[in-house]
Structures are given as C-alpha cells and as structure tokens.
Protein backbone atom coordinates (compact mmCIF):
# COMPACT_ATOMS: atom_id res chain seq x y z
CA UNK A 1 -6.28 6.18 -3.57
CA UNK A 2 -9.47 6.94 -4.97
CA UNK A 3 -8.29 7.98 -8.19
CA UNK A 4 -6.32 4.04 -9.00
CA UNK A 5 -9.16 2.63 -10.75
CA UNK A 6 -9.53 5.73 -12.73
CA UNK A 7 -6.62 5.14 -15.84
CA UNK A 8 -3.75 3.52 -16.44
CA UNK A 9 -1.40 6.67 -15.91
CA UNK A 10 -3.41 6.73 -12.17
CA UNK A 11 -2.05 2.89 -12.06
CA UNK A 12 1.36 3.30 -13.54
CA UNK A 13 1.97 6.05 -10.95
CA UNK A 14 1.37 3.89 -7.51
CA UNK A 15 2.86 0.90 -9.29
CA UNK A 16 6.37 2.66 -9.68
CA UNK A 17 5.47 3.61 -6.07
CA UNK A 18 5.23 0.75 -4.75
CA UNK A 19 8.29 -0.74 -7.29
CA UNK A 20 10.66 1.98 -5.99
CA UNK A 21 10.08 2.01 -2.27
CA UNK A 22 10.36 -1.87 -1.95
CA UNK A 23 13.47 -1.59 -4.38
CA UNK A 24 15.10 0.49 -1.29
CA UNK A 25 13.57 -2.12 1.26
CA UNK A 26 10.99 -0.19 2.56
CA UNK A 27 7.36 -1.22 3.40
CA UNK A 28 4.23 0.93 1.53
CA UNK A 29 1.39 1.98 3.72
CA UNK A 30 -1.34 2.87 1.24
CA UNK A 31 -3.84 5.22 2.77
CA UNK A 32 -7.51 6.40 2.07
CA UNK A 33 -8.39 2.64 0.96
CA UNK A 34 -12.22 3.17 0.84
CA UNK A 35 -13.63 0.65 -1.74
CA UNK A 36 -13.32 -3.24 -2.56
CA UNK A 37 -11.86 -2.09 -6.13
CA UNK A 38 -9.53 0.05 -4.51
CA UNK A 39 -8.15 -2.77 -2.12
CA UNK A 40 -7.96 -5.54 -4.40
CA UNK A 41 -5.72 -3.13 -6.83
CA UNK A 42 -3.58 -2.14 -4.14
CA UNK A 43 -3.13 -6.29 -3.44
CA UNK A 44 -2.12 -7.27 -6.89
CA UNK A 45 0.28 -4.17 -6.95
CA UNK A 46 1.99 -6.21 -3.98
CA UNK A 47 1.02 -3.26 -1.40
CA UNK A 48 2.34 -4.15 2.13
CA UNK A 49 -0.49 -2.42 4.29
CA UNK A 50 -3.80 -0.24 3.92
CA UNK A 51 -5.33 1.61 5.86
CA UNK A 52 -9.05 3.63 5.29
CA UNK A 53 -12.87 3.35 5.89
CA UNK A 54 -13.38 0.42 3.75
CA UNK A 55 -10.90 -1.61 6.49
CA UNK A 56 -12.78 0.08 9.45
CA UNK A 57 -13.39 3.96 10.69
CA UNK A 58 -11.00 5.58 12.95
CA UNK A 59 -10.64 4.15 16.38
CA UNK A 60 -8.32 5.38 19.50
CA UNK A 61 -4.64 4.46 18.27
CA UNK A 62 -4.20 1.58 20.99
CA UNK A 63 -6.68 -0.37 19.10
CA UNK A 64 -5.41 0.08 15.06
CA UNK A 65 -4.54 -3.39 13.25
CA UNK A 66 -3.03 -2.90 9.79
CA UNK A 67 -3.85 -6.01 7.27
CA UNK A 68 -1.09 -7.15 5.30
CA UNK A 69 -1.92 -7.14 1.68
CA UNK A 70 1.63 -8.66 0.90
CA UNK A 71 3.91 -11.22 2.96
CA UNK A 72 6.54 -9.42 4.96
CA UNK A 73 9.90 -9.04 2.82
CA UNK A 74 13.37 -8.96 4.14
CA UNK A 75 14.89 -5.04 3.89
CA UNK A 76 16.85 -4.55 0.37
CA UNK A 77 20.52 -3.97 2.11
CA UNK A 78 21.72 -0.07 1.36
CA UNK A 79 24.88 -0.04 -0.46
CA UNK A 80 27.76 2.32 1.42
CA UNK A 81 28.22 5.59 -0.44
C-alpha cells in the first residue's frame, strides 16, 4: 500500500479492487497500512479492514484485532451458473 498516495493510476488500481471484490460480496483486507495518508485513503475507498505497523507491530495471533474502516455489508448473492 505504500505506493496509493503516489498517482492516480496507483489509486484507480485499489479502487477497482476494492469495487470488484465487494461487487462479488467479499470483504477487502488491505495490508502493509503503514502511514496516516495511507489509512485515511484506504477509508474513503470504503476498505473493510487494514492491517500494518501504522495499526500496531506484529503480536502472537491470539491477540490480532482488525479495525473496520467500513460498516459490515451483507454478501452480494452469487447467481447459479
């Protein structure tokens, strides 16, 4: 993610992302999150979840809370081929 702030192409690119995988009703996970900038992009893209130093260092995997960066959506239902 460090790259986002860099140009619009970088921006266009994890906007369609994040666009595509919540058109098939999935939830994005954004990781390597390690500045303000960085976070606050990812939130007005509509990101679900971060993770990456700026939100903490690493820590044994019984104690990892993911922020929410977006309210919790309802899965997009999967048409039947």
């Amino acid at each position: 993610m460090a790259a986002l702030g860099g140009s619009a192409r970088d921006e266009a690119i994890v906007r369609s992302t994040i666009e595509m995988a919540h058109g098939l009703g999935l939830n994005v996970v954004a990781e390597g999150v390690e500045t303000e900038a960085v976070f606050r992009a990812l939130e007005r893209l509509a990101c679900d979840t971060a993770q990456g130093f700026h939100l903490g260092r690493p820590v044994p995997a019984k104690d990892v809370v993911l922020p929410r960066l977006a309210p919790a959506r309802e899965p997009a239902p999967v048409a039947a081929l």
